[in-house]
C-alpha atoms as a PDB file:
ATOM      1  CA  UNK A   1     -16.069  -6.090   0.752  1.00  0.00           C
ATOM      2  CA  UNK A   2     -15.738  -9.432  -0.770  1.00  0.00           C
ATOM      3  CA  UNK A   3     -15.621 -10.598  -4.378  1.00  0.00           C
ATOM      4  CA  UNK A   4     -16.522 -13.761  -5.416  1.00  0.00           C
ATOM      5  CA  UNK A   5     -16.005 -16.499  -8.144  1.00  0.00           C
ATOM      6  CA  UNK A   6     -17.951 -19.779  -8.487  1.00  0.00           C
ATOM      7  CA  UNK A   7     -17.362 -22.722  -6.566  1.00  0.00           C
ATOM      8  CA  UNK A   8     -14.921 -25.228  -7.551  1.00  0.00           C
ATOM      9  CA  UNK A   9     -15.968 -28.508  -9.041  1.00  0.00           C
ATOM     10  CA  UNK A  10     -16.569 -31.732  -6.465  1.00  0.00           C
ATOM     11  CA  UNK A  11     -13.795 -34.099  -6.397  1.00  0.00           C
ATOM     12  CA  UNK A  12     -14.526 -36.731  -9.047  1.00  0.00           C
ATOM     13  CA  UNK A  13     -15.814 -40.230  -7.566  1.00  0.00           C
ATOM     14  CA  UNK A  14     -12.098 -42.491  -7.123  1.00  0.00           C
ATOM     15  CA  UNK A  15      -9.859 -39.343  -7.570  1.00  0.00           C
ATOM     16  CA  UNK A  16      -7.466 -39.232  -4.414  1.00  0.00           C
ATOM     17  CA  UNK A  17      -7.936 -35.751  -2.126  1.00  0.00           C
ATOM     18  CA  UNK A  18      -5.290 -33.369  -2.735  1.00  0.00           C
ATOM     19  CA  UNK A  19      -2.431 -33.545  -0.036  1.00  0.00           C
ATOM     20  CA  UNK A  20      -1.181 -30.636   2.299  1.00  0.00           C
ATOM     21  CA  UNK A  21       1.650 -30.652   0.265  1.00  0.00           C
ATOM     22  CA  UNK A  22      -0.043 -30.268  -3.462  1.00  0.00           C
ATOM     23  CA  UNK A  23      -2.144 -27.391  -1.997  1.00  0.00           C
ATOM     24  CA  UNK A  24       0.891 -25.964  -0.837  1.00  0.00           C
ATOM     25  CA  UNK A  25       2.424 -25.926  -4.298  1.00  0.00           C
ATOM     26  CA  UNK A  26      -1.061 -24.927  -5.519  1.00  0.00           C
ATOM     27  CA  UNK A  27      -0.696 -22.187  -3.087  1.00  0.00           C
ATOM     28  CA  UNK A  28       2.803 -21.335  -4.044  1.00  0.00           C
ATOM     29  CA  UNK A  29       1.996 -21.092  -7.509  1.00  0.00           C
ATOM     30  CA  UNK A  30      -0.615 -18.703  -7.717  1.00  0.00           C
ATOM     31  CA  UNK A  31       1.093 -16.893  -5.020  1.00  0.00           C
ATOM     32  CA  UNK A  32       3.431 -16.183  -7.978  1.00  0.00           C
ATOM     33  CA  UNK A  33       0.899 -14.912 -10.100  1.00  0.00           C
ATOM     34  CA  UNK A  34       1.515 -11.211  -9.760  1.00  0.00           C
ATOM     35  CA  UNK A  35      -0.886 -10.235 -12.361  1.00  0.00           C
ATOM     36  CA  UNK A  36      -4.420 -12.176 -10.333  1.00  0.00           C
ATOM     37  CA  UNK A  37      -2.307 -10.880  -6.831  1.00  0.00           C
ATOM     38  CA  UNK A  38      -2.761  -6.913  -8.470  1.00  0.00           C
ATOM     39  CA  UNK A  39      -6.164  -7.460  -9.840  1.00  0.00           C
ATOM     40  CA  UNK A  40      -7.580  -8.197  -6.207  1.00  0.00           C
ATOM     41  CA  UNK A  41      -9.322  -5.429  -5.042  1.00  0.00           C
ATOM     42  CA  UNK A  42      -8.237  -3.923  -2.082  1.00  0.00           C
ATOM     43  CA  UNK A  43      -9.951  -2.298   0.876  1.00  0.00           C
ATOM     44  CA  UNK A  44      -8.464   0.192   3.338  1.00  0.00           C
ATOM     45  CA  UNK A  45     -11.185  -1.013   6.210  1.00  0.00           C
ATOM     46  CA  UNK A  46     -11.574  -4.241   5.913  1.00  0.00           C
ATOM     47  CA  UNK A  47     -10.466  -8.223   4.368  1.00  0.00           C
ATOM     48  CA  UNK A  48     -11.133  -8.532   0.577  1.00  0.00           C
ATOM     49  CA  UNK A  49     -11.467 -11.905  -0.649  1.00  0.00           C
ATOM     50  CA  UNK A  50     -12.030 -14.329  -4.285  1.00  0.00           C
ATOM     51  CA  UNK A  51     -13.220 -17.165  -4.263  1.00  0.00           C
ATOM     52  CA  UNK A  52     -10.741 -19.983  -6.296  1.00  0.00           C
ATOM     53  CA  UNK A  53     -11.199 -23.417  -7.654  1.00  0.00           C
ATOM     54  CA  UNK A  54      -8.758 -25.796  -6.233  1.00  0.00           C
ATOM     55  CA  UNK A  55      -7.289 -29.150  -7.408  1.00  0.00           C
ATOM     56  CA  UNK A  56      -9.173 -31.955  -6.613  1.00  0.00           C
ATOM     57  CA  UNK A  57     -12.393 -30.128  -5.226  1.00  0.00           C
ATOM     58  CA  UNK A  58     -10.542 -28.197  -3.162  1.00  0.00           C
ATOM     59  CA  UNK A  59     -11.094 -24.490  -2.693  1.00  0.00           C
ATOM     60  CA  UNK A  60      -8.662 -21.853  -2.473  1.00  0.00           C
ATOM     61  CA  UNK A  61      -8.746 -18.222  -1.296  1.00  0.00           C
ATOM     62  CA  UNK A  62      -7.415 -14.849  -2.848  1.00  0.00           C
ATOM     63  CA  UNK A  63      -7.341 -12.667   0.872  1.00  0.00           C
ATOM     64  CA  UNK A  64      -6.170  -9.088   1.188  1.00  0.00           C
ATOM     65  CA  UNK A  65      -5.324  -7.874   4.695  1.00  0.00           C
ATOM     66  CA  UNK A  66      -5.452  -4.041   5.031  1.00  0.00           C
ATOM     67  CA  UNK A  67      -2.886  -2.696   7.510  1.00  0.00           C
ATOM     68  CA  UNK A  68      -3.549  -3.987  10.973  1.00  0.00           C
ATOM     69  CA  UNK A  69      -5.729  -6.580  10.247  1.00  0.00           C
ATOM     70  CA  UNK A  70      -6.096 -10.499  11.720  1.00  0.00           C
ATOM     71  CA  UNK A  71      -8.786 -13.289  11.680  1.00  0.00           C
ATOM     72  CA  UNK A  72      -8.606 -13.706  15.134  1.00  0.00           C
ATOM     73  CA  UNK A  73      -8.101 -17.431  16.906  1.00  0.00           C
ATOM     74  CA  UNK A  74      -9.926 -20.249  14.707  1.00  0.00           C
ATOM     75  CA  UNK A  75      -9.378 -23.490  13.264  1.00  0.00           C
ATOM     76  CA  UNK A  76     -11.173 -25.041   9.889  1.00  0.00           C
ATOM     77  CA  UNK A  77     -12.580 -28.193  11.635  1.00  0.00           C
ATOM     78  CA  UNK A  78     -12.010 -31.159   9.593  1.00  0.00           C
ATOM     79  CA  UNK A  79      -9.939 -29.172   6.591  1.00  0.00           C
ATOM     80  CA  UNK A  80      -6.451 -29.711   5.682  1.00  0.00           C
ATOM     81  CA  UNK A  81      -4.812 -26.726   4.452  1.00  0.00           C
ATOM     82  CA  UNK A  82      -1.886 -24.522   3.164  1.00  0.00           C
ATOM     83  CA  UNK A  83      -1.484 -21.066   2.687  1.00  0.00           C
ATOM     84  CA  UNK A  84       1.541 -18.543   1.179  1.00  0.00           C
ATOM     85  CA  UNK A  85       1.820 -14.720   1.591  1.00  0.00           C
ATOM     86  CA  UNK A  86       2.007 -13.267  -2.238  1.00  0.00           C
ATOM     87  CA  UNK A  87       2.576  -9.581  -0.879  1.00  0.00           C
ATOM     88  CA  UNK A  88       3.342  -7.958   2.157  1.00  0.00           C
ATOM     89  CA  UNK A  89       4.541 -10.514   5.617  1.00  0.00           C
ATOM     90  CA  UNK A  90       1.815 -12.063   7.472  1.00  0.00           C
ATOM     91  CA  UNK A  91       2.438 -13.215  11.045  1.00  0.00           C
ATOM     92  CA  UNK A  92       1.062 -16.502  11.968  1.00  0.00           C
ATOM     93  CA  UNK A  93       0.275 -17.600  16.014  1.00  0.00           C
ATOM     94  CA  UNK A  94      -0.308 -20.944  16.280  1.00  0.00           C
ATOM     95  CA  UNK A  95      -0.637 -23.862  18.725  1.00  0.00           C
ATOM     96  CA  UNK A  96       1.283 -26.562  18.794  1.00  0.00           C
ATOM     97  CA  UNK A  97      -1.303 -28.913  20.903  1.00  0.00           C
ATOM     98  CA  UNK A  98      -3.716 -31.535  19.520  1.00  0.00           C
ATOM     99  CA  UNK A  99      -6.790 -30.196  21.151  1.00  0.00           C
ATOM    100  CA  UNK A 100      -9.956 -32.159  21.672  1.00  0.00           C
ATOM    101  CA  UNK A 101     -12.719 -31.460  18.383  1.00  0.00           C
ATOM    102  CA  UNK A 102     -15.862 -31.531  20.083  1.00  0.00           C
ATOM    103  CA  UNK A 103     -16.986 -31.326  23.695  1.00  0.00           C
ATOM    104  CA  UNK A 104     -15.485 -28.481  25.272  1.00  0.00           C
ATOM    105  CA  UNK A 105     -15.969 -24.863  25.150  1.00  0.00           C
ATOM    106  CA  UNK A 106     -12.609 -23.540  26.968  1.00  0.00           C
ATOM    107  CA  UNK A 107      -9.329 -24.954  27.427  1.00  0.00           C
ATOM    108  CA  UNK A 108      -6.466 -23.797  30.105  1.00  0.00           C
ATOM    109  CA  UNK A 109      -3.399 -24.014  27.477  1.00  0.00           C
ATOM    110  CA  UNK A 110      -0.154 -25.430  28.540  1.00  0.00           C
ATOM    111  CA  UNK A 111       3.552 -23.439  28.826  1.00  0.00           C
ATOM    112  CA  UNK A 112       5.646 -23.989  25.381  1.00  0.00           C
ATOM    113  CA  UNK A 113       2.288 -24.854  23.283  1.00  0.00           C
ATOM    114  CA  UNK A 114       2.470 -20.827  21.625  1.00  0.00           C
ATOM    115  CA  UNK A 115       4.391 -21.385  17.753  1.00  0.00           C
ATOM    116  CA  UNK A 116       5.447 -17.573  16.100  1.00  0.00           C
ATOM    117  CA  UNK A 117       5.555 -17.831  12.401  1.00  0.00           C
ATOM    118  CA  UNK A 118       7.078 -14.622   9.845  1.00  0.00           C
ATOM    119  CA  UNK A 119       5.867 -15.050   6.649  1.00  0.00           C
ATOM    120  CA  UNK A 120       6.903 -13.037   4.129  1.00  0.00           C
ATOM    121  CA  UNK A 121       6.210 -13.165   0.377  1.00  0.00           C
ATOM    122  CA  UNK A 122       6.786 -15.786  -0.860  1.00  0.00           C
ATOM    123  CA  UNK A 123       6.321 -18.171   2.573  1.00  0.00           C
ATOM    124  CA  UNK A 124       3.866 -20.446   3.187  1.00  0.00           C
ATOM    125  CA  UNK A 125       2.506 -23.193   4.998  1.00  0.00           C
ATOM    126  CA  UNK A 126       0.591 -26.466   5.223  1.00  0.00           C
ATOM    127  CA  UNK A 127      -1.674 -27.256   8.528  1.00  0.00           C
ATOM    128  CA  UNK A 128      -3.639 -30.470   8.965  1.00  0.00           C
ATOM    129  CA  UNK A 129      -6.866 -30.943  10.826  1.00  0.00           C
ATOM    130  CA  UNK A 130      -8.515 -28.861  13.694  1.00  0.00           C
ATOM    131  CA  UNK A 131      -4.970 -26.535  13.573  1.00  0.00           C
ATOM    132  CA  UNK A 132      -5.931 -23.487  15.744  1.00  0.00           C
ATOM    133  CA  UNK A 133      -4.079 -20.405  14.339  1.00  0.00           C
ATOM    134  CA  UNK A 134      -4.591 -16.333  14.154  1.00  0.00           C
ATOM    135  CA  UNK A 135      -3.049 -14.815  11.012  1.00  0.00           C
ATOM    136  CA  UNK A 136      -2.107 -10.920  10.995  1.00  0.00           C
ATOM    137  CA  UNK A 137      -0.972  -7.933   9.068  1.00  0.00           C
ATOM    138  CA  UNK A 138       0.829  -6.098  11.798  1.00  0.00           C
ATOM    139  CA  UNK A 139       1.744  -3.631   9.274  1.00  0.00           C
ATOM    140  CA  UNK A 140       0.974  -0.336   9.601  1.00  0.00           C
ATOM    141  CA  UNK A 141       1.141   0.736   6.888  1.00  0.00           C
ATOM    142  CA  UNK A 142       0.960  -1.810   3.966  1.00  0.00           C
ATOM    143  CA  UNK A 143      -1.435  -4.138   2.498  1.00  0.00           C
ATOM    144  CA  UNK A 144      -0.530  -8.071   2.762  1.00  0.00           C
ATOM    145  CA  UNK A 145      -2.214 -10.711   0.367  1.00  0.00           C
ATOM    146  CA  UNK A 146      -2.410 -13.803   0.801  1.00  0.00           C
ATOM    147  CA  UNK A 147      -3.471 -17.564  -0.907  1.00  0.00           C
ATOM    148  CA  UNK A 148      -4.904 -20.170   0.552  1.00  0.00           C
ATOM    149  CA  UNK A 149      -6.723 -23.992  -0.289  1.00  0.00           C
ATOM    150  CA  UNK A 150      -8.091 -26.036   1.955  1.00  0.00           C
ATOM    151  CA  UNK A 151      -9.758 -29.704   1.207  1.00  0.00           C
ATOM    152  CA  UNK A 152     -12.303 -31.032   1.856  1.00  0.00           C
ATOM    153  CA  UNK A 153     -13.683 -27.472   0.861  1.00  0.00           C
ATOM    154  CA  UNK A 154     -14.326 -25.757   4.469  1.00  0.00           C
ATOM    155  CA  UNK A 155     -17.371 -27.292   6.378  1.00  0.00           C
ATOM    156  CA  UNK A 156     -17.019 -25.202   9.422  1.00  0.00           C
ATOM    157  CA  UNK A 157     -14.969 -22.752  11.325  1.00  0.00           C
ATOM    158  CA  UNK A 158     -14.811 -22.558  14.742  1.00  0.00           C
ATOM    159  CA  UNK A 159     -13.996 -19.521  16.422  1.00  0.00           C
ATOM    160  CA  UNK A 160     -11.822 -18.728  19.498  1.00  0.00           C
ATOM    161  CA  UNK A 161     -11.249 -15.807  22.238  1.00  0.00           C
ATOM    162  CA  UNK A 162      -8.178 -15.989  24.572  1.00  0.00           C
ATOM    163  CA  UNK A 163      -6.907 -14.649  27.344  1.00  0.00           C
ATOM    164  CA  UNK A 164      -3.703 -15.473  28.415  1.00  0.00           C
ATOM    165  CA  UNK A 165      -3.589 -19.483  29.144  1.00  0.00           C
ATOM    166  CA  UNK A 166      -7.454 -20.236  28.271  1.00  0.00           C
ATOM    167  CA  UNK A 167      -8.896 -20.668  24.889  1.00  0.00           C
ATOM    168  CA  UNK A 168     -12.956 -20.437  24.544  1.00  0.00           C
ATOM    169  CA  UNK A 169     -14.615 -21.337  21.858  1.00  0.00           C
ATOM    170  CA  UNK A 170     -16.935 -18.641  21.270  1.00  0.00           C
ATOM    171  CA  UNK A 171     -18.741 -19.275  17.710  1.00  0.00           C
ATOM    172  CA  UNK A 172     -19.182 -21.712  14.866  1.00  0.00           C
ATOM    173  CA  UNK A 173     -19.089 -20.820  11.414  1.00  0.00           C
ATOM    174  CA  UNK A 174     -20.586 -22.875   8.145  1.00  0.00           C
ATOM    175  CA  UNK A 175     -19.862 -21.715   4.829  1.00  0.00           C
ATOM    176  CA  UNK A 176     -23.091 -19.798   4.308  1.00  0.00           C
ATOM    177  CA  UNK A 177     -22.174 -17.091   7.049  1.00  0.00           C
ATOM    178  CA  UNK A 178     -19.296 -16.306   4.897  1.00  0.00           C
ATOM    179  CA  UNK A 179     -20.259 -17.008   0.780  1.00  0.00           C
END
């Protein structure tokens, strides 16, 4: 189930891209909004999601995470980004590797290159480029929602499957396979 809102404006011609930092504050800020966090519908089966506009042509993301939930191993290409749990504790996995962008589909990862984030309401983050992650509810029990913003607005998002060591790329997404 998904909800939607229209697309943000483009970044005006001359106007400077938001940093990670500003769409961490963004992030941060309607994290705090605990009136739009309980108006997001949520789903006991699946991710809910709205659709935000961000500063500077950015666009940001309303997510709910039932119980158990995760988007699996994937990075947003050339997209800077930030995100903040508003309710609930998200766990982030992350690697701490510059991998190559293009020309490869798997990778044998190195020892010490695995980064364990807790992030509970309230905590947040700000990635740069081609930063491979998986986000999770490991709840049981308890919804999580989350914000996020990324700029330039998300032009892909490649997907990943590992097992143990070695990362595959296994799919590419563009924005109309998830709008």
């Amino acid at each position: 189930m998904s909800v939607s809102s229209p697309a943000p404006a483009s970044t005006a011609p001359g106007a400077p891209a938001p940093t990670q930092a500003e769409l961490l504050d963004v992030v941060r800020r309607v994290a705090a909004d605990d009136e739009l966090i309980a108006a997001l519908p949520l789903d006991p089966e699946g991710r809910t999601w709205v659709r935000l506009a961000g500063p500077g042509g950015s666009e940001a993301w309303l997510i709910g995470w039932p119980p158990g939930t995760g988007t699996g191993w994937h990075d947003h290409a050339e997209s800077v980004g930030a995100f903040v749990t508003a309710a609930g504790e998200l766990k982030e996995n992350a690697l701490a590797a510059r991998l190559p962008t293009d020309g490869w589909k798997t990778l044998e990862l190195t020892d010490g290159v695995d980064r364990e984030r807790r992030l509970p309401a309230g905590k947040g983050r700000a990635f740069g480029r081609h930063h491979v992650h998986e986000v999770l509810n490991e709840s049981s029990d308890r919804h999580a929602v989350s914000v996020h913003a990324y700029f330039p607005p998300l032009p892909r998002i490649r997907r990943y499957s590992r097992s143990g060591q070695v990362l595959r790329l296994e799919e590419v997404e563009r924005p109309e396979d998830w709008q």
